[in-house]
PDB file of N, CA and C in Angstrom:
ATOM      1  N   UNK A   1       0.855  -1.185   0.000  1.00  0.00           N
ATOM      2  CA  UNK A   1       0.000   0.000   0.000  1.00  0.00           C
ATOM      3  C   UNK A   1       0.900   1.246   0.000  1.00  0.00           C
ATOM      4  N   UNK A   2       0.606   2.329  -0.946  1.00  0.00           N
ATOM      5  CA  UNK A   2       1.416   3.480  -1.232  1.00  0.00           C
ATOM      6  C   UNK A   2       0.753   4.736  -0.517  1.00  0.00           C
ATOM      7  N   UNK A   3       1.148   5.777   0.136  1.00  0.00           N
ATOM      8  CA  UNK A   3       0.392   6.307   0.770  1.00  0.00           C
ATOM      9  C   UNK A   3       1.059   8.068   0.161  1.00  0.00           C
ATOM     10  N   UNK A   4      -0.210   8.588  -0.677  1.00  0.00           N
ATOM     11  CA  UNK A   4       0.327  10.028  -0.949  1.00  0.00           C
ATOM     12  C   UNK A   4       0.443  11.047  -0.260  1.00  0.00           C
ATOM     13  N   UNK A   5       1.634  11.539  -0.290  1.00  0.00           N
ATOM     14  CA  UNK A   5       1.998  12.924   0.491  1.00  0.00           C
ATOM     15  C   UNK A   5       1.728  14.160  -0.516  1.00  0.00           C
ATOM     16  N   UNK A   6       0.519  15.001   0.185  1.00  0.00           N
ATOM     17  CA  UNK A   6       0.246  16.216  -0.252  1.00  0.00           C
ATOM     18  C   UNK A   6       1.257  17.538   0.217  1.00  0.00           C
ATOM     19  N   UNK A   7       1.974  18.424  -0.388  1.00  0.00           N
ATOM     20  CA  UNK A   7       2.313  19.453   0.099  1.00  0.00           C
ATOM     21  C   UNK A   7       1.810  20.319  -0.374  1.00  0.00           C
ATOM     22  N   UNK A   8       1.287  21.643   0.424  1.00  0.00           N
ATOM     23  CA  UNK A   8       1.023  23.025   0.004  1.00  0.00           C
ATOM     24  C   UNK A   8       2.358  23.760  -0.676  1.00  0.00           C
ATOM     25  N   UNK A   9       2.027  24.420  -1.214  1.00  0.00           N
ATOM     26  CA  UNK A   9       3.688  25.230  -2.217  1.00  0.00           C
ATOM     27  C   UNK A   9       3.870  25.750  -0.553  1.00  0.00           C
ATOM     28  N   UNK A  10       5.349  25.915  -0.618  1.00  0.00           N
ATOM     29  CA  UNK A  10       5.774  26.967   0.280  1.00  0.00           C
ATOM     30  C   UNK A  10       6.250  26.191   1.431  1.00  0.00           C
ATOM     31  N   UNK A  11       5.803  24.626   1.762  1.00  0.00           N
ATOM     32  CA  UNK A  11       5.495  24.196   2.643  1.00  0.00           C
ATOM     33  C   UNK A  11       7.010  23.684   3.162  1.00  0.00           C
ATOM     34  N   UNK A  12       7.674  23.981   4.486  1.00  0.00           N
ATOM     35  CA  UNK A  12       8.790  23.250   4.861  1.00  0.00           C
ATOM     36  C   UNK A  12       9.984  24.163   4.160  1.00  0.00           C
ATOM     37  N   UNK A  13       9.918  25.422   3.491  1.00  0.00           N
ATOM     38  CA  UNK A  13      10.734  26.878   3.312  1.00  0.00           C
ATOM     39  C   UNK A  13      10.844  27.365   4.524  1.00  0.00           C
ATOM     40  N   UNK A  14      11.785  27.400   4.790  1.00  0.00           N
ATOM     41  CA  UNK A  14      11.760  28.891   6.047  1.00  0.00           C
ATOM     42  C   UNK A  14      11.666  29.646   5.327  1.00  0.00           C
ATOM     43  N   UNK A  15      11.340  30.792   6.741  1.00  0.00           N
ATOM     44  CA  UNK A  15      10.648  32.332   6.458  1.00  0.00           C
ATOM     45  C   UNK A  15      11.615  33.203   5.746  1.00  0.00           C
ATOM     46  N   UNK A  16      12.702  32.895   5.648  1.00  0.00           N
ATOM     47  CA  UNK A  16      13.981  33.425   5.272  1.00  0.00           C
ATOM     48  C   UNK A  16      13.956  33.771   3.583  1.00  0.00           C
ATOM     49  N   UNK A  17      13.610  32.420   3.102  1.00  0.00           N
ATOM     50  CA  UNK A  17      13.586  32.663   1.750  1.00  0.00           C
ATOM     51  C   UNK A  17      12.497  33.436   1.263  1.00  0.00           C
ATOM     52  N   UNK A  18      10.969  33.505   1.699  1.00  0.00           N
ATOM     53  CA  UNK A  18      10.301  34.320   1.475  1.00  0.00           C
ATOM     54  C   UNK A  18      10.931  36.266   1.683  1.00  0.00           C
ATOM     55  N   UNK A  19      11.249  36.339   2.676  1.00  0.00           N
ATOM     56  CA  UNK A  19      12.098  37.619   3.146  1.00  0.00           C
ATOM     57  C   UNK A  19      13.038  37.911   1.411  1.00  0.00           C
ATOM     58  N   UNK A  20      14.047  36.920   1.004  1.00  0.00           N
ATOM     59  CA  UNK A  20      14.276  36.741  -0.023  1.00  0.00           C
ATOM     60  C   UNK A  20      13.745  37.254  -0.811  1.00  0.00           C
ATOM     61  N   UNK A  21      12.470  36.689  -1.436  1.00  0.00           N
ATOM     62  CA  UNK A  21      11.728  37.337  -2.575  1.00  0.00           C
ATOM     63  C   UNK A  21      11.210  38.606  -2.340  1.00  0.00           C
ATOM     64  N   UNK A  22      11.070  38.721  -0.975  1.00  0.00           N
ATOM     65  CA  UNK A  22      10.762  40.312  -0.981  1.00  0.00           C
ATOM     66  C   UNK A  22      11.517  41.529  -0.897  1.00  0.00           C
ATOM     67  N   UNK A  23      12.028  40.813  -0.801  1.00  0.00           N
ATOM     68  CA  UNK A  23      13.854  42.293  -0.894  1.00  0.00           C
ATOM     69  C   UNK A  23      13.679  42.308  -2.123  1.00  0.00           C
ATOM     70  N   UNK A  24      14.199  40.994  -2.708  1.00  0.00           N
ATOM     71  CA  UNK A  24      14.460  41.532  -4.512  1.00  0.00           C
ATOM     72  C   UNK A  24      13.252  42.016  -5.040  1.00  0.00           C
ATOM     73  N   UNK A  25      11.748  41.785  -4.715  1.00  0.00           N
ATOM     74  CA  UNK A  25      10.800  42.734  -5.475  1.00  0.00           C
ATOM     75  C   UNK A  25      11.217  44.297  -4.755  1.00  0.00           C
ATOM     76  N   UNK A  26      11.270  44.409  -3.519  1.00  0.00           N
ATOM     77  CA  UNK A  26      11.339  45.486  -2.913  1.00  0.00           C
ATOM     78  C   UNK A  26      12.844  46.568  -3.845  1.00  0.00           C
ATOM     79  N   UNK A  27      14.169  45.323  -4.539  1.00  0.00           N
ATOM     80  CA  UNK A  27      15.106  46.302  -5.015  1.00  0.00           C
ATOM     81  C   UNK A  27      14.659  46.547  -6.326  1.00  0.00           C
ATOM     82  N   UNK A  28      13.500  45.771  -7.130  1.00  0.00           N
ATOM     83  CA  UNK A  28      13.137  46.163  -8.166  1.00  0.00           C
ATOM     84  C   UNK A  28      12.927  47.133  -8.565  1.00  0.00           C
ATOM     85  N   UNK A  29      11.318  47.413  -7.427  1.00  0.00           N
ATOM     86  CA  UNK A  29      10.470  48.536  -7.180  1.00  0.00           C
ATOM     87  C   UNK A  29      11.741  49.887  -6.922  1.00  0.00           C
ATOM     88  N   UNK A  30      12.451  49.504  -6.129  1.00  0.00           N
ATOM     89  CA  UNK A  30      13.899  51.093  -6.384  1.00  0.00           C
ATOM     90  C   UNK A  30      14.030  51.264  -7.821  1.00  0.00           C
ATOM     91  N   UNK A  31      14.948  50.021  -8.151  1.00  0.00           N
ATOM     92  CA  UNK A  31      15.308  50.596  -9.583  1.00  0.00           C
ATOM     93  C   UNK A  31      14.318  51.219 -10.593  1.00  0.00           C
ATOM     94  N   UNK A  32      13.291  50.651 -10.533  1.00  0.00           N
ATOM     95  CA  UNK A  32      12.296  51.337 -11.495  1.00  0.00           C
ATOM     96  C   UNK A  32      12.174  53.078 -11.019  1.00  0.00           C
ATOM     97  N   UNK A  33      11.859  52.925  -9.663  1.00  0.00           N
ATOM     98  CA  UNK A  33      11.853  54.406  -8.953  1.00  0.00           C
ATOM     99  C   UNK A  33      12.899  55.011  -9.757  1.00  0.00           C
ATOM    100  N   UNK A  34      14.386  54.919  -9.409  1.00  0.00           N
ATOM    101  CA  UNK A  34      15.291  55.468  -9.968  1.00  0.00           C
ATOM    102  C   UNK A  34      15.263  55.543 -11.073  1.00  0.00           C
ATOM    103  N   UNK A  35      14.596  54.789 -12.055  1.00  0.00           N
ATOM    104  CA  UNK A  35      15.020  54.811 -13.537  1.00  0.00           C
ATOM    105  C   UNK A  35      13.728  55.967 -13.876  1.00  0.00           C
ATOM    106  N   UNK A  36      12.819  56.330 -12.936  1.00  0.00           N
ATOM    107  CA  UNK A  36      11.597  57.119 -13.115  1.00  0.00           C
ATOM    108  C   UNK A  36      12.309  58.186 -12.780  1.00  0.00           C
ATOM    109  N   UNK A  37      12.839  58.179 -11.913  1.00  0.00           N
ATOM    110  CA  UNK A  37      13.598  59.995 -11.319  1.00  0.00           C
ATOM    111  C   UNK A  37      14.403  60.419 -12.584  1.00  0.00           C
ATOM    112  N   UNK A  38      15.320  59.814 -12.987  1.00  0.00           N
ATOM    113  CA  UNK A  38      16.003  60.072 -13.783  1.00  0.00           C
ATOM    114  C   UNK A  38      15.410  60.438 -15.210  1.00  0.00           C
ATOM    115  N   UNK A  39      14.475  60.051 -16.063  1.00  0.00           N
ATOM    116  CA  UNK A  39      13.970  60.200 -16.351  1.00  0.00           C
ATOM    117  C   UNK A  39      12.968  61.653 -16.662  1.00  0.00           C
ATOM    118  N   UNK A  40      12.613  61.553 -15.054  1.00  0.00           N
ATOM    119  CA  UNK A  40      12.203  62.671 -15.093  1.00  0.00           C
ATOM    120  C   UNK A  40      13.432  64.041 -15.089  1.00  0.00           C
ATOM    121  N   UNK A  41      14.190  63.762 -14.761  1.00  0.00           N
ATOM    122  CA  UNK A  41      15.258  65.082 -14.668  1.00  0.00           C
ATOM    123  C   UNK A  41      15.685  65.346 -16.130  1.00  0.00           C
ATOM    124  N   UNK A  42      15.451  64.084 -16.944  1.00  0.00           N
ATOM    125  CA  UNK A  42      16.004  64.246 -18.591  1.00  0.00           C
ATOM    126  C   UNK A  42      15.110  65.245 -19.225  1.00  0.00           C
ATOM    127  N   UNK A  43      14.218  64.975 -18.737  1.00  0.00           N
ATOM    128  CA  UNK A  43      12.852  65.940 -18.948  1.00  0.00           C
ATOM    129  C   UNK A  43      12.971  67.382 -18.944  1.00  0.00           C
ATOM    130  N   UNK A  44      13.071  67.288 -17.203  1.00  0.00           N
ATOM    131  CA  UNK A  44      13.383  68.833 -16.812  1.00  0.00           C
ATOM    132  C   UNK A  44      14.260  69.632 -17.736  1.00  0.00           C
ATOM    133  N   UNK A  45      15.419  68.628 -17.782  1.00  0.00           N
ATOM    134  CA  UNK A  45      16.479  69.884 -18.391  1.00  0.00           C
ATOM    135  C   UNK A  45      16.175  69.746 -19.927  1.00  0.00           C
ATOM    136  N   UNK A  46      15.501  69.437 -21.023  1.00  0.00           N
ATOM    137  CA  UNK A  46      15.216  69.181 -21.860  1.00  0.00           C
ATOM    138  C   UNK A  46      13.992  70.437 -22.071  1.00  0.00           C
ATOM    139  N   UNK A  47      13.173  70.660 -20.804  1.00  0.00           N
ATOM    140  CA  UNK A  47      12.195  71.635 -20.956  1.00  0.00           C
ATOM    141  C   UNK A  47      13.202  73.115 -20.445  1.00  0.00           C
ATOM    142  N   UNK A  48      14.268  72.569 -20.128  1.00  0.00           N
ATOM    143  CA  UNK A  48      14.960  74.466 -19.843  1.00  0.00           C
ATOM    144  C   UNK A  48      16.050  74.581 -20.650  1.00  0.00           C
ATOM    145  N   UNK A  49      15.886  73.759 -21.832  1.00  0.00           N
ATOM    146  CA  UNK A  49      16.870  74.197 -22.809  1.00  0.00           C
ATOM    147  C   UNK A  49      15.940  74.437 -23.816  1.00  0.00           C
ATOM    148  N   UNK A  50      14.533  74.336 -23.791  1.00  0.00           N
ATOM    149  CA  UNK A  50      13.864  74.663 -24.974  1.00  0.00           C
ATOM    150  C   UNK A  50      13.526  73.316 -25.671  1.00  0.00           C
ATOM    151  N   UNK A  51      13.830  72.420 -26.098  1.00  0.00           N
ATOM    152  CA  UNK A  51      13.959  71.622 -26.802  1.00  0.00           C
ATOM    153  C   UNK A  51      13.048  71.069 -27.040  1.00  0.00           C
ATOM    154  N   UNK A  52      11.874  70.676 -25.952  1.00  0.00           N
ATOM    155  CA  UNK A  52      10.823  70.393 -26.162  1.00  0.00           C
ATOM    156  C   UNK A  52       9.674  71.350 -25.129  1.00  0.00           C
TER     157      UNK A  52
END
């Protein structure tokens, strides 16, 4: 007789690796920030040189 073992995802991870995935979404969410600031400053000086 074979007896199936169910696991839930996630199940028997420490909390650690979750922490994990949330830093790296959390350094994502920066870089995008940063790549938005910057962005925006290309802007700025683009509108005080006239250009657009």
């Amino acid at each position: 007789m074979t007896q199936e073992v169910t696991r839930a995802p996630g199940d028997g991870e420490p909390p650690e690796s979750r922490w994990g995935i949330l830093k790296a979404a959390a350094a994502a969410i920066a870089a995008g920030a940063a790549a938005v600031t910057a962005l925006c400053a290309v802007v700025e000086v683009l509108l005080a040189l006239g250009v657009i």
